[in-house]
PDB file of N, CA and C in Angstrom:
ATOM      1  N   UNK A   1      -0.185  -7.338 -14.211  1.00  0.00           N
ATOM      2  CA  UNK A   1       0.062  -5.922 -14.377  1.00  0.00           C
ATOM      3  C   UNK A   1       1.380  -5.511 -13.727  1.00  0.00           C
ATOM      4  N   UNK A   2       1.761  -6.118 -12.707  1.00  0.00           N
ATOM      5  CA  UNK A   2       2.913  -5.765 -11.487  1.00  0.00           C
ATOM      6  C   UNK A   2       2.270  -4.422 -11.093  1.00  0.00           C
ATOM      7  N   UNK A   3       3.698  -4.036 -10.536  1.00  0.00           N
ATOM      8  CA  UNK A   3       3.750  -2.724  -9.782  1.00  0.00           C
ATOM      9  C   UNK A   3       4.136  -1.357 -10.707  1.00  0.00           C
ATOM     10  N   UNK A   4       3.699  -0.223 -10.029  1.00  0.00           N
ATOM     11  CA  UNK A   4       4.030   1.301 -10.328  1.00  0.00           C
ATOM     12  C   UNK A   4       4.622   1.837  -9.683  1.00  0.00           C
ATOM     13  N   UNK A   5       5.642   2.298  -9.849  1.00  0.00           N
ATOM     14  CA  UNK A   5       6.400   3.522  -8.984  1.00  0.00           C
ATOM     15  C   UNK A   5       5.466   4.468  -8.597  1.00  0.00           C
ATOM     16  N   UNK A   6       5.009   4.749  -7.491  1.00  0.00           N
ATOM     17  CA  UNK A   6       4.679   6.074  -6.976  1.00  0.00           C
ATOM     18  C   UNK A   6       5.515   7.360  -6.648  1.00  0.00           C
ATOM     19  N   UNK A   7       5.498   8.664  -7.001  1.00  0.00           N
ATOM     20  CA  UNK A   7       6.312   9.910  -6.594  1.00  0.00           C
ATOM     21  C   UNK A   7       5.008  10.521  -6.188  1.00  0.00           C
ATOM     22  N   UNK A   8       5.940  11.910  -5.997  1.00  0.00           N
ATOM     23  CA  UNK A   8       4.597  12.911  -5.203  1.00  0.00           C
ATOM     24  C   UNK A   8       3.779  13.113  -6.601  1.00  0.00           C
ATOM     25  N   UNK A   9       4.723  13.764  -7.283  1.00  0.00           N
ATOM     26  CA  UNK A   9       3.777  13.692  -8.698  1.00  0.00           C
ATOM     27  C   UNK A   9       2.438  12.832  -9.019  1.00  0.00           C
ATOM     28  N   UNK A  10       2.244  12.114  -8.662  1.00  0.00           N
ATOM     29  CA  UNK A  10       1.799  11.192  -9.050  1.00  0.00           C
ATOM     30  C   UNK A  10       0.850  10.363  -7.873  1.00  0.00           C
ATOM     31  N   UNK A  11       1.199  10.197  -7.331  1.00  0.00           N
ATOM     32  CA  UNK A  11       0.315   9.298  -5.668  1.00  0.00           C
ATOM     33  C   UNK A  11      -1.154  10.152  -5.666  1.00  0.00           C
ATOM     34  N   UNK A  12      -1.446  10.932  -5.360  1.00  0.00           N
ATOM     35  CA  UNK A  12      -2.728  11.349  -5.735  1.00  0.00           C
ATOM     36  C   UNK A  12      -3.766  10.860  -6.458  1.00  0.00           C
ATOM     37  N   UNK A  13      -3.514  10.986  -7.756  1.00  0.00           N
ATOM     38  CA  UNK A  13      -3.890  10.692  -8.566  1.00  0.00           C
ATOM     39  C   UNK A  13      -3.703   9.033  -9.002  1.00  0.00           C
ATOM     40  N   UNK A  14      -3.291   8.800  -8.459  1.00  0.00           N
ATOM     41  CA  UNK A  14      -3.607   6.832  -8.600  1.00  0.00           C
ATOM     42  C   UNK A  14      -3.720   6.182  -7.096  1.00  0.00           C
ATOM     43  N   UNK A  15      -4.067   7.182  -6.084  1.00  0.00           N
ATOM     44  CA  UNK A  15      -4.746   6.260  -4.991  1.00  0.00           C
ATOM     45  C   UNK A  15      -6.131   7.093  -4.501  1.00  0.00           C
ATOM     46  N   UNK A  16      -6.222   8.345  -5.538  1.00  0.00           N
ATOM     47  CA  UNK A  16      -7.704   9.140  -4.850  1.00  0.00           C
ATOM     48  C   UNK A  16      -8.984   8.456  -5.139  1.00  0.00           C
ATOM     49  N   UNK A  17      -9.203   7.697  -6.264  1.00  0.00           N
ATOM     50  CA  UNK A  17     -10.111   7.316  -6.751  1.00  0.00           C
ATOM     51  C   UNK A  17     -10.883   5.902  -6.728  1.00  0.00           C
ATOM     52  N   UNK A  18     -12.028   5.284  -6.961  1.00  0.00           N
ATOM     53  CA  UNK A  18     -12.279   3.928  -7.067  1.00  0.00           C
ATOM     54  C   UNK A  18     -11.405   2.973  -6.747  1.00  0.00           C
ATOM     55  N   UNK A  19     -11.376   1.906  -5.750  1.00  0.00           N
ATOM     56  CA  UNK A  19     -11.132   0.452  -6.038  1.00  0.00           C
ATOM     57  C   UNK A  19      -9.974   0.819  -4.966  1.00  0.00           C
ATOM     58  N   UNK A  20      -9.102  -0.728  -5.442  1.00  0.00           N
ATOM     59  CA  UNK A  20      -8.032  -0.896  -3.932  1.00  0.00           C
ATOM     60  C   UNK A  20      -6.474  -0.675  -4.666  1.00  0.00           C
ATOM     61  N   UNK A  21      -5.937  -0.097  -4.001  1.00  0.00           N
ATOM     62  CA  UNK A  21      -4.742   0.273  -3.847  1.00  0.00           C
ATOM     63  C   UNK A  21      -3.775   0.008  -3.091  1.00  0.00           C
ATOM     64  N   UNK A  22      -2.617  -1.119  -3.287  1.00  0.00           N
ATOM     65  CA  UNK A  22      -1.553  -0.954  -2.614  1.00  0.00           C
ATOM     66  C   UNK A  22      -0.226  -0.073  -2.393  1.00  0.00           C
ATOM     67  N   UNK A  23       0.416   0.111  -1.474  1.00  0.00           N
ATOM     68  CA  UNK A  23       1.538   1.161  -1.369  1.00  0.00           C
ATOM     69  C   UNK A  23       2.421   0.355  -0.488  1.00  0.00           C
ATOM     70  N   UNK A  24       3.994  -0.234  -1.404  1.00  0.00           N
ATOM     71  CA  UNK A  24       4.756  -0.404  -0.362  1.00  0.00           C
ATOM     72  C   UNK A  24       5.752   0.885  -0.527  1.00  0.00           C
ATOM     73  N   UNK A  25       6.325   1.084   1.107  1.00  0.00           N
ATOM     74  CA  UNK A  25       7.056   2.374   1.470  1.00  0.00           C
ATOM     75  C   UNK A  25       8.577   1.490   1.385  1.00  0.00           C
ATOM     76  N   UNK A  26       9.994   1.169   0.583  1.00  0.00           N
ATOM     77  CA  UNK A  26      10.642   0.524   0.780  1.00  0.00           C
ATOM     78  C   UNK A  26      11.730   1.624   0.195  1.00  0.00           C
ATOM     79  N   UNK A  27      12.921   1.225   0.612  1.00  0.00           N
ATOM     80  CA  UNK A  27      14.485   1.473   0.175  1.00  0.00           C
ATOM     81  C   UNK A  27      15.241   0.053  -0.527  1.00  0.00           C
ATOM     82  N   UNK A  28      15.874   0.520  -1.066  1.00  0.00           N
ATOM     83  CA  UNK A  28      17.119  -0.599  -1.553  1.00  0.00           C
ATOM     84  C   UNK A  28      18.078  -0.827  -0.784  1.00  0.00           C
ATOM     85  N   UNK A  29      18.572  -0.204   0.406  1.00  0.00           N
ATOM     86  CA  UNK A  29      19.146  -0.785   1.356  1.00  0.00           C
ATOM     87  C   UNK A  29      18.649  -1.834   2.382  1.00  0.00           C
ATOM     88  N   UNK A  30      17.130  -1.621   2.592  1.00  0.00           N
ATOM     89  CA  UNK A  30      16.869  -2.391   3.681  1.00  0.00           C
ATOM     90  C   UNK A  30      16.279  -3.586   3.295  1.00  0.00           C
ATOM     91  N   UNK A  31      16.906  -4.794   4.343  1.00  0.00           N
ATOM     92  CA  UNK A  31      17.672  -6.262   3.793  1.00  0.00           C
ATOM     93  C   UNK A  31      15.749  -6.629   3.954  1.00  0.00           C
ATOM     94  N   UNK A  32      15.049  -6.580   4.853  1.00  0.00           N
ATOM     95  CA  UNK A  32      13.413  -6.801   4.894  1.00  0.00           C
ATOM     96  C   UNK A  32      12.944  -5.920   3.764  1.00  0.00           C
ATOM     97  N   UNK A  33      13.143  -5.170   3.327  1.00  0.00           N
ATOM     98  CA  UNK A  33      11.964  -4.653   2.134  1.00  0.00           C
ATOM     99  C   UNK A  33      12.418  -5.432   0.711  1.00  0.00           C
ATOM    100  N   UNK A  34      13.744  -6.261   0.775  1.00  0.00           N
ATOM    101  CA  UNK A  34      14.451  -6.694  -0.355  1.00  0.00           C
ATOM    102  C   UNK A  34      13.791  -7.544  -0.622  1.00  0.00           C
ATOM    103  N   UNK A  35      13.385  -8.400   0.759  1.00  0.00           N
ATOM    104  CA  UNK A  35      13.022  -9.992   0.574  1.00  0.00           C
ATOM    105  C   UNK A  35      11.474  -9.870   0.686  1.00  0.00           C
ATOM    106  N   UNK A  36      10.426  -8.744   1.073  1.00  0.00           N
ATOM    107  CA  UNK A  36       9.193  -8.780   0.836  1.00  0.00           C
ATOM    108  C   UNK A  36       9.330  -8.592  -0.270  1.00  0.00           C
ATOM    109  N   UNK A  37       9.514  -7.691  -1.626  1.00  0.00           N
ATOM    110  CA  UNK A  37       9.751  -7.612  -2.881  1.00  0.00           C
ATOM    111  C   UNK A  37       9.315  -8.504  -3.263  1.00  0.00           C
ATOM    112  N   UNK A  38       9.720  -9.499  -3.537  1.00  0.00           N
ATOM    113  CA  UNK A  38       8.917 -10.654  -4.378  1.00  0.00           C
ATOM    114  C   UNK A  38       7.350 -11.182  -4.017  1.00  0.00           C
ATOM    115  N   UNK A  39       6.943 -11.023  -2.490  1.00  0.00           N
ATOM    116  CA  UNK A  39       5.775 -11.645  -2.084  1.00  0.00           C
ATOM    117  C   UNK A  39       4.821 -10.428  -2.610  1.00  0.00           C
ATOM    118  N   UNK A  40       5.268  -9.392  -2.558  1.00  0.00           N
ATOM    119  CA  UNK A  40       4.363  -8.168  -3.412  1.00  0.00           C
ATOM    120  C   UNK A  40       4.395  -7.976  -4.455  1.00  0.00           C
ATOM    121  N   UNK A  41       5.223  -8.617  -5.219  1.00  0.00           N
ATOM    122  CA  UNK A  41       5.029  -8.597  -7.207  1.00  0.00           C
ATOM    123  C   UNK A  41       4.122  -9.616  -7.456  1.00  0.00           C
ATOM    124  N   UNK A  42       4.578 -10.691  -6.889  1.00  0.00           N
ATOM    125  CA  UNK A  42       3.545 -12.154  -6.770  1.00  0.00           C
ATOM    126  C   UNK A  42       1.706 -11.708  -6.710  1.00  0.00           C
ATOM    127  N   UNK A  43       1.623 -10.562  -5.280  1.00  0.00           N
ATOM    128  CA  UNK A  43       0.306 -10.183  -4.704  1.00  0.00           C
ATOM    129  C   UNK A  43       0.192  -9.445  -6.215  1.00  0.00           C
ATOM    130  N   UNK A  44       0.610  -8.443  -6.871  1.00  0.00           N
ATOM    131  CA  UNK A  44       0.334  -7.646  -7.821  1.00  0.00           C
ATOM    132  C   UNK A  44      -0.013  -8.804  -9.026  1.00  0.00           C
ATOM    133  N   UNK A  45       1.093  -9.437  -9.588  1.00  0.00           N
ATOM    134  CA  UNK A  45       0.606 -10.392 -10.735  1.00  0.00           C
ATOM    135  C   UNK A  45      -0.790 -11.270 -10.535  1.00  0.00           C
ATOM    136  N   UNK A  46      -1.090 -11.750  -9.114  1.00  0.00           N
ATOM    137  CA  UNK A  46      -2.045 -12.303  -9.023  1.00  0.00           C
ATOM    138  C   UNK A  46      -3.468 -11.548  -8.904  1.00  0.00           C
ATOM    139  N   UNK A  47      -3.495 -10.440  -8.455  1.00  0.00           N
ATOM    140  CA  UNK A  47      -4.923  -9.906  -8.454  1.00  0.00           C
ATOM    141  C   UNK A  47      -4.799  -8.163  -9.409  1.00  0.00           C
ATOM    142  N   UNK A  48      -4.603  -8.553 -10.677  1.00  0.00           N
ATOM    143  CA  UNK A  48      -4.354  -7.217 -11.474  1.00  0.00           C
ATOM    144  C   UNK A  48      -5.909  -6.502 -11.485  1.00  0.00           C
ATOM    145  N   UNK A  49      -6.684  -6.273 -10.718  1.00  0.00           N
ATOM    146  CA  UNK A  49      -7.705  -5.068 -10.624  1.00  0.00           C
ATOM    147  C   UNK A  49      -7.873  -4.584  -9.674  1.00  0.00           C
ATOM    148  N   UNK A  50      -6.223  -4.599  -8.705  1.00  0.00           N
ATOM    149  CA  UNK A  50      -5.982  -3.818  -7.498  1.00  0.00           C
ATOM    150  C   UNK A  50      -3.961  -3.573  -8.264  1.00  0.00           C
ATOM    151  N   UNK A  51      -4.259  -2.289  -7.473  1.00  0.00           N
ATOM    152  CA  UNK A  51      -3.098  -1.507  -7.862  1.00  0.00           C
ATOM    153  C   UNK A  51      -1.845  -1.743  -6.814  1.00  0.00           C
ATOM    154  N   UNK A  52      -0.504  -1.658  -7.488  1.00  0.00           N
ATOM    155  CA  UNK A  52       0.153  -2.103  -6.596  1.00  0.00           C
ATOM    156  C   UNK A  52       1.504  -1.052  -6.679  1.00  0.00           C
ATOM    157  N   UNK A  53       1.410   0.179  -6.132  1.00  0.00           N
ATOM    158  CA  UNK A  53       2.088   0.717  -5.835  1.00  0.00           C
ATOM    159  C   UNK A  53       3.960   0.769  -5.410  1.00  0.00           C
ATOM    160  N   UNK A  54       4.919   1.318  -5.262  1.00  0.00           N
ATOM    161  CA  UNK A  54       6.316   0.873  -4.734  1.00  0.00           C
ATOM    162  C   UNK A  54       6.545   2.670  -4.881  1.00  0.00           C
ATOM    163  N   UNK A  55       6.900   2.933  -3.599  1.00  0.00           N
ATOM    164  CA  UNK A  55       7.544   4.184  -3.012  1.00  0.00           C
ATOM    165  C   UNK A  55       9.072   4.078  -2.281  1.00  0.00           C
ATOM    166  N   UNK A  56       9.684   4.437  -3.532  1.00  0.00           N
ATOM    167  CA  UNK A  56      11.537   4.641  -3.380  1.00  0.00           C
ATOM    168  C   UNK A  56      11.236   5.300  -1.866  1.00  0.00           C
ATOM    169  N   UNK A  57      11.753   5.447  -0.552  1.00  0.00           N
ATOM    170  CA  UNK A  57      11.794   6.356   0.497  1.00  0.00           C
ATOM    171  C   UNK A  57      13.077   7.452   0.513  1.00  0.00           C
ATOM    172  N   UNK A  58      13.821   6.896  -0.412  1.00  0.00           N
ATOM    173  CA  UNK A  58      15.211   7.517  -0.563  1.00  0.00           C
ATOM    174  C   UNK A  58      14.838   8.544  -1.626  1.00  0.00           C
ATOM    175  N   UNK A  59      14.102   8.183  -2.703  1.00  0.00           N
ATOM    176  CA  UNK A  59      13.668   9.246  -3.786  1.00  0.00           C
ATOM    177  C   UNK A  59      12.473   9.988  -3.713  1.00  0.00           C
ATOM    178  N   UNK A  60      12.017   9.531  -2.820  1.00  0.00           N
ATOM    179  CA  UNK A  60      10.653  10.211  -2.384  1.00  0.00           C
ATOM    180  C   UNK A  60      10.543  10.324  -1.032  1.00  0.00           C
ATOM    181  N   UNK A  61      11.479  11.657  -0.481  1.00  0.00           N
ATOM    182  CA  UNK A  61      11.685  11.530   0.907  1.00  0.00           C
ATOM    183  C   UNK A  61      10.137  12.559   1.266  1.00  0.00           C
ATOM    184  N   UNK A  62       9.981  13.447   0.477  1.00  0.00           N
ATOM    185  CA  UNK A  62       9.004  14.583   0.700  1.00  0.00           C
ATOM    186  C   UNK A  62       7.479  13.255   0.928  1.00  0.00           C
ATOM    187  N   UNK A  63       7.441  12.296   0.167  1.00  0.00           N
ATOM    188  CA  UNK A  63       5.887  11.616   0.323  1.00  0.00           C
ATOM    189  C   UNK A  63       6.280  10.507   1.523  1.00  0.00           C
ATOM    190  N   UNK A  64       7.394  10.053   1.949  1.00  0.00           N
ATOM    191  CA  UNK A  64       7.042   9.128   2.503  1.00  0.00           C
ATOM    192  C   UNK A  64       7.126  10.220   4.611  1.00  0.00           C
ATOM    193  N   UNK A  65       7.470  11.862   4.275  1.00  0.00           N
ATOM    194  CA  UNK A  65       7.199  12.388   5.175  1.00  0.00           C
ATOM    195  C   UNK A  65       6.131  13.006   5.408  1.00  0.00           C
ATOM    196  N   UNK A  66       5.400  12.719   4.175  1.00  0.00           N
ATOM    197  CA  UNK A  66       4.140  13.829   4.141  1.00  0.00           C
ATOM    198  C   UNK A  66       3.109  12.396   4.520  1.00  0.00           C
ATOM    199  N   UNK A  67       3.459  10.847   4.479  1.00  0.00           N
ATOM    200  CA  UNK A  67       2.841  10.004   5.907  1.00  0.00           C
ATOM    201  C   UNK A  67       3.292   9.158   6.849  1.00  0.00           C
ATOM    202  N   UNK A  68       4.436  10.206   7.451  1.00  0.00           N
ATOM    203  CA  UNK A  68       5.446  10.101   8.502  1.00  0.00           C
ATOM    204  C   UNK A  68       5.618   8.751   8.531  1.00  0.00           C
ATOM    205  N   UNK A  69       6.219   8.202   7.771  1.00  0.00           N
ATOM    206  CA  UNK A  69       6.811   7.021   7.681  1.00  0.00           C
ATOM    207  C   UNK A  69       8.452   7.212   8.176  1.00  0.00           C
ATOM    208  N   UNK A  70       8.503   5.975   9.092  1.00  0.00           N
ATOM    209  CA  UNK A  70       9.695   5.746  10.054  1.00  0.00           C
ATOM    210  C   UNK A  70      10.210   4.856  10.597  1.00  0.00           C
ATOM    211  N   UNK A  71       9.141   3.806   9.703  1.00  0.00           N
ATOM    212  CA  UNK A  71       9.800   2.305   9.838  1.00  0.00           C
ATOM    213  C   UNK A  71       9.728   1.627   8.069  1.00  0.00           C
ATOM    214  N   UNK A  72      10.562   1.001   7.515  1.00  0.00           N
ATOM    215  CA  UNK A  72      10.634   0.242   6.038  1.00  0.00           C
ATOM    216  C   UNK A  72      10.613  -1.363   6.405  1.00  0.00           C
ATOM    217  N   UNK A  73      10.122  -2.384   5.903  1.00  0.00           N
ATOM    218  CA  UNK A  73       9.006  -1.629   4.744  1.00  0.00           C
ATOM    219  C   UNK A  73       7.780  -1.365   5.599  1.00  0.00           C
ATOM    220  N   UNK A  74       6.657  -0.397   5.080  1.00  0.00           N
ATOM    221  CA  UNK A  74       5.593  -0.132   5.679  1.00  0.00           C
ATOM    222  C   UNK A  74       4.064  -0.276   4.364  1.00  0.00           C
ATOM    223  N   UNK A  75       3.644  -1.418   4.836  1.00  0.00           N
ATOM    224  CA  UNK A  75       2.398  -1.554   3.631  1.00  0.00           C
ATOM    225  C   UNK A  75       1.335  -0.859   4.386  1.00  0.00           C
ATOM    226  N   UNK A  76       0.961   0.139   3.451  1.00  0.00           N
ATOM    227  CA  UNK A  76      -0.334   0.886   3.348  1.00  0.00           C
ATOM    228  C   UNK A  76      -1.379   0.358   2.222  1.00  0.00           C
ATOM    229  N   UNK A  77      -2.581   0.474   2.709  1.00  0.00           N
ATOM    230  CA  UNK A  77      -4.052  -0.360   1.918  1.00  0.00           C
ATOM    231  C   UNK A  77      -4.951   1.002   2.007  1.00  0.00           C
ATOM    232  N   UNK A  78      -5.221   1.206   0.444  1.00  0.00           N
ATOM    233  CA  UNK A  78      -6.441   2.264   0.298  1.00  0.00           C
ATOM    234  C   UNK A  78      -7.250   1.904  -0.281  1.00  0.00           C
ATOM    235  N   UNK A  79      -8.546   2.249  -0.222  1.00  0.00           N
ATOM    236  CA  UNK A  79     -10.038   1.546  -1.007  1.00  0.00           C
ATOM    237  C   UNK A  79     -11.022   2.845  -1.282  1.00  0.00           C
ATOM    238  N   UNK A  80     -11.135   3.237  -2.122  1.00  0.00           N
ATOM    239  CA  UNK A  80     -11.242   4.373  -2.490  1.00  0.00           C
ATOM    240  C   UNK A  80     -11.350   5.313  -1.960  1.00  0.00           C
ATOM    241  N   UNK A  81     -10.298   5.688  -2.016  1.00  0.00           N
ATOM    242  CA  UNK A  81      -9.327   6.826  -1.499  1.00  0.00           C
ATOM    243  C   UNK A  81      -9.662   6.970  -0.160  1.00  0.00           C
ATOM    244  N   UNK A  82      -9.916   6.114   0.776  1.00  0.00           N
ATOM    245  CA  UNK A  82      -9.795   6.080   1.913  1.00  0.00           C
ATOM    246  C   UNK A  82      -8.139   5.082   2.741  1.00  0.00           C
ATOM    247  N   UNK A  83      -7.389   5.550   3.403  1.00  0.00           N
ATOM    248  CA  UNK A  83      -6.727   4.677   3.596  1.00  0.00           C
ATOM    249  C   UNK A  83      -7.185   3.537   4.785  1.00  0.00           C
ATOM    250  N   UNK A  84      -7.103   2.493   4.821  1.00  0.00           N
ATOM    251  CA  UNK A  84      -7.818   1.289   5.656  1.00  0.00           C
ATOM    252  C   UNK A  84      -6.599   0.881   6.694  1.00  0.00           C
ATOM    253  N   UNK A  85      -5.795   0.827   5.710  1.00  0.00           N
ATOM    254  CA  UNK A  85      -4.752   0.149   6.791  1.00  0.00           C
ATOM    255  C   UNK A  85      -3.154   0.451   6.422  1.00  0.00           C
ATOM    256  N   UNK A  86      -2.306   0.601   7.333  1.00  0.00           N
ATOM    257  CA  UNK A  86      -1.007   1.596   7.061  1.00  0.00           C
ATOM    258  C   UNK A  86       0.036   0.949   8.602  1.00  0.00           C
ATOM    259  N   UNK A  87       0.854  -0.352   8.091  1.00  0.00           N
ATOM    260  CA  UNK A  87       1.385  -0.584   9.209  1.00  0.00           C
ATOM    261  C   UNK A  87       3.145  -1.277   8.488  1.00  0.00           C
ATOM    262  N   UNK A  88       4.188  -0.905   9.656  1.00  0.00           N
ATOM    263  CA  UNK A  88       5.244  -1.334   9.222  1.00  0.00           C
ATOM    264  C   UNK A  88       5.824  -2.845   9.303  1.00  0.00           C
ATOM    265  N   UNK A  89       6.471  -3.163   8.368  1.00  0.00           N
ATOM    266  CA  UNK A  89       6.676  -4.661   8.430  1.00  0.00           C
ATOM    267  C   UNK A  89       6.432  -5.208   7.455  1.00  0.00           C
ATOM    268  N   UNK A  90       7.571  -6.212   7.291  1.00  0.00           N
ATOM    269  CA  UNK A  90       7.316  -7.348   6.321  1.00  0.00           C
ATOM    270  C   UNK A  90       6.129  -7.933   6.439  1.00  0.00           C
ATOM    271  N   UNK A  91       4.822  -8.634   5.827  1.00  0.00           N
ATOM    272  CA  UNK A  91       4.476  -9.832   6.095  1.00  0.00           C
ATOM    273  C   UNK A  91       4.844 -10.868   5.332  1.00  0.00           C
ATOM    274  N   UNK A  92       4.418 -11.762   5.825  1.00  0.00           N
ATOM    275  CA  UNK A  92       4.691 -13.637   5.058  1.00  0.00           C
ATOM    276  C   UNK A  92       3.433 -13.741   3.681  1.00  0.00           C
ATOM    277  N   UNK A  93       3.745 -14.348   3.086  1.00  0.00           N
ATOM    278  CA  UNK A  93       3.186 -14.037   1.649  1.00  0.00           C
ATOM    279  C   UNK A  93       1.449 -14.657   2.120  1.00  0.00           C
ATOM    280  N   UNK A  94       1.501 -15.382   3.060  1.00  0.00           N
ATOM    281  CA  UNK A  94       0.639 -16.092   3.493  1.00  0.00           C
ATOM    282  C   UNK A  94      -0.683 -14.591   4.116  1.00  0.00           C
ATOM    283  N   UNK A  95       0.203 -13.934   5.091  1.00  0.00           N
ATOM    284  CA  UNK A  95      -0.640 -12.985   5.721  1.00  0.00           C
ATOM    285  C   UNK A  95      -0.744 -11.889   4.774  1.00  0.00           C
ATOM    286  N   UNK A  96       0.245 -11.532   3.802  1.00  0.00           N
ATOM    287  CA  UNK A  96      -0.364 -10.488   3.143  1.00  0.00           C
ATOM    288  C   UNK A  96      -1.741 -11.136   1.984  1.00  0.00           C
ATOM    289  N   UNK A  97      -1.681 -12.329   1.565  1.00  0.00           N
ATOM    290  CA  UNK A  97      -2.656 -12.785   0.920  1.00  0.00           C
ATOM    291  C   UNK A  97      -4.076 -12.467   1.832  1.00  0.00           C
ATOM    292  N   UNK A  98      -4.024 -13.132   3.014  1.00  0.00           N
ATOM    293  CA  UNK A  98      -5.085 -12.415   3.778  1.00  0.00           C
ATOM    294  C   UNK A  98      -5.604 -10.535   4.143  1.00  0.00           C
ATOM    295  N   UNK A  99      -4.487 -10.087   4.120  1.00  0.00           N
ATOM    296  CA  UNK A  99      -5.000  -8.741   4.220  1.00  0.00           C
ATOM    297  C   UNK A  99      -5.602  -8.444   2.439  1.00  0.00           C
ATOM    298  N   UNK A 100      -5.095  -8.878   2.050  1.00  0.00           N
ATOM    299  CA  UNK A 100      -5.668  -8.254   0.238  1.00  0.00           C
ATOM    300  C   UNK A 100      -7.318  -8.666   0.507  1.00  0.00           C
ATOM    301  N   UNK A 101      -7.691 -10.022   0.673  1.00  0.00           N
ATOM    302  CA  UNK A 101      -8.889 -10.713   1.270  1.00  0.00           C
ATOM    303  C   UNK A 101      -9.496  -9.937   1.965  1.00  0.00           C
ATOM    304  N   UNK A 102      -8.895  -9.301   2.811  1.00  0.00           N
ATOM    305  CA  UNK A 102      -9.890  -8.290   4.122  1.00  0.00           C
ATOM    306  C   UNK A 102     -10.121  -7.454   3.288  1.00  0.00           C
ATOM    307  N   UNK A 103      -9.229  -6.454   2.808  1.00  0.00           N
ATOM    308  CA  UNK A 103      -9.705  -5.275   2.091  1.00  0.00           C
ATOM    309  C   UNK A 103     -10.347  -5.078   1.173  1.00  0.00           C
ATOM    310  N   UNK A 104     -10.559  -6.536   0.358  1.00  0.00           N
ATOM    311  CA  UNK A 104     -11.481  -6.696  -0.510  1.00  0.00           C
ATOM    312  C   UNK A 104     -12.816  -6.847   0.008  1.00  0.00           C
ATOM    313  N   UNK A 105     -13.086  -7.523   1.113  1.00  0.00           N
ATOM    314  CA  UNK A 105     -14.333  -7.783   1.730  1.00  0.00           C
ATOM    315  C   UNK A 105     -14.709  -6.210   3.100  1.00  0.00           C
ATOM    316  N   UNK A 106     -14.090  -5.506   2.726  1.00  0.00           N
ATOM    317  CA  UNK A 106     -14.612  -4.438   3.553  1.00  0.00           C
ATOM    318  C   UNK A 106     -15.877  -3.432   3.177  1.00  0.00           C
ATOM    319  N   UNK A 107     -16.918  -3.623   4.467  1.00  0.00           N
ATOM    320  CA  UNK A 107     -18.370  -2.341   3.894  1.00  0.00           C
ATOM    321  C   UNK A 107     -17.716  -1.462   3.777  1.00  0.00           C
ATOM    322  N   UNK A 108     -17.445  -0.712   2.943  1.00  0.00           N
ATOM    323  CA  UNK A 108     -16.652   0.927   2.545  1.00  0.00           C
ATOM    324  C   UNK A 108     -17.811   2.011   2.980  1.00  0.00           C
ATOM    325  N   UNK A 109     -19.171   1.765   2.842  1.00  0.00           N
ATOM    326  CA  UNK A 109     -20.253   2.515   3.667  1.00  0.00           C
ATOM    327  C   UNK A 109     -20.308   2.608   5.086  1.00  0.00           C
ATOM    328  N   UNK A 110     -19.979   1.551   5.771  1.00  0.00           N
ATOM    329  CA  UNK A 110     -19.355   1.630   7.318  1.00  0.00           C
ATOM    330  C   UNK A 110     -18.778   2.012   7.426  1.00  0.00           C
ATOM    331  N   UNK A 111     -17.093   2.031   6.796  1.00  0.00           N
ATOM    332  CA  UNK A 111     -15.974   2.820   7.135  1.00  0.00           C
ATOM    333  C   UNK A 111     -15.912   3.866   6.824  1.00  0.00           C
ATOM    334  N   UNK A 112     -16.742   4.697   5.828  1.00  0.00           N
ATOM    335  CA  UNK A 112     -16.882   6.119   5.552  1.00  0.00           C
ATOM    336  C   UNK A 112     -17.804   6.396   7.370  1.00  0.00           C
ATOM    337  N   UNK A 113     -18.459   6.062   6.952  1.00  0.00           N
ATOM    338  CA  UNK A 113     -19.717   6.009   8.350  1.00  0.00           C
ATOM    339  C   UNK A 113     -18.855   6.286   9.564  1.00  0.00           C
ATOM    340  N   UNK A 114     -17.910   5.449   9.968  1.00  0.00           N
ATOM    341  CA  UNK A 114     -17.161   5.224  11.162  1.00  0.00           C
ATOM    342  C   UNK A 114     -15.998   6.514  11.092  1.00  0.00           C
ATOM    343  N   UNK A 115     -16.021   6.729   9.807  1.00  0.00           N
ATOM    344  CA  UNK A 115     -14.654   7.911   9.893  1.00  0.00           C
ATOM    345  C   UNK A 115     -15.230   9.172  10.045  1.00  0.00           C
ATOM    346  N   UNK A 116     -16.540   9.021  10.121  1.00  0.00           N
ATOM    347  CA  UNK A 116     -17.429  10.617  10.202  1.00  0.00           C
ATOM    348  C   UNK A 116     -17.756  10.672  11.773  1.00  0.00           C
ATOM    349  N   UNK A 117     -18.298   9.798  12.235  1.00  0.00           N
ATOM    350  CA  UNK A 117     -18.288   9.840  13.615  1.00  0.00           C
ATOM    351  C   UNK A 117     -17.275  10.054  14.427  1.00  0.00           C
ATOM    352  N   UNK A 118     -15.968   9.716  14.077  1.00  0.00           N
ATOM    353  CA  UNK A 118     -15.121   9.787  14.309  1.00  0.00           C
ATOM    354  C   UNK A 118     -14.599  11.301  15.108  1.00  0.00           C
TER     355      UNK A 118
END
């Protein structure tokens, strides 16, 4: 499937709902979001019934402030429409294969659970 451009237009409505969602936060200047690029088209071609998001930060300055993003690249993980995990940095194609793994194997009834207690 690859990836989708996300804008404000639009992010809502393709991370509110069912199932898992990726979001990378990247620019075309920065020399680390250039070279994760490929390990996240790879993650997208390989598991097409998770979404794989790409947020310009330069063209979408209003969304990547509306989740104060301030480091590139920054991968964010949502599972229906909850966000799970939201941290900056490249990973190695190796560790992002494992986080796709976690987020797939997460009780989403616990983590609703845990975010209410909260």
């Amino acid at each position: 499937m690859g990836t989708v451009e996300f804008t404000t237009e639009n992010f809502g409505e393709k991370t509110s709902g069912d199932g898992i969602t990726f979001v990378d936060f990247w620019a075309s200047w920065c020399g680390p979001c250039v070279r994760f690029a490929p390990v996240y088209e790879r993650a997208a071609e390989a598991n097409p019934d998770i979404t794989f998001g790409k947020v310009d930060t330069e063209a979408q300055q209003a969304l990547a402030g509306h989740f104060n993003i301030q480091s590139i690249p920054t991968i964010m993980a949502i599972r229906d429409g909850v966000i799970v995990y939201a941290q900056p940095g490249a990973l190695p194609e190796v560790a992002f294969t494992d986080l796709i793994q976690k987020v797939r194997e997460l009780d989403m009834e616990q983590v609703k659970a845990d975010a209410k207690a909260a």
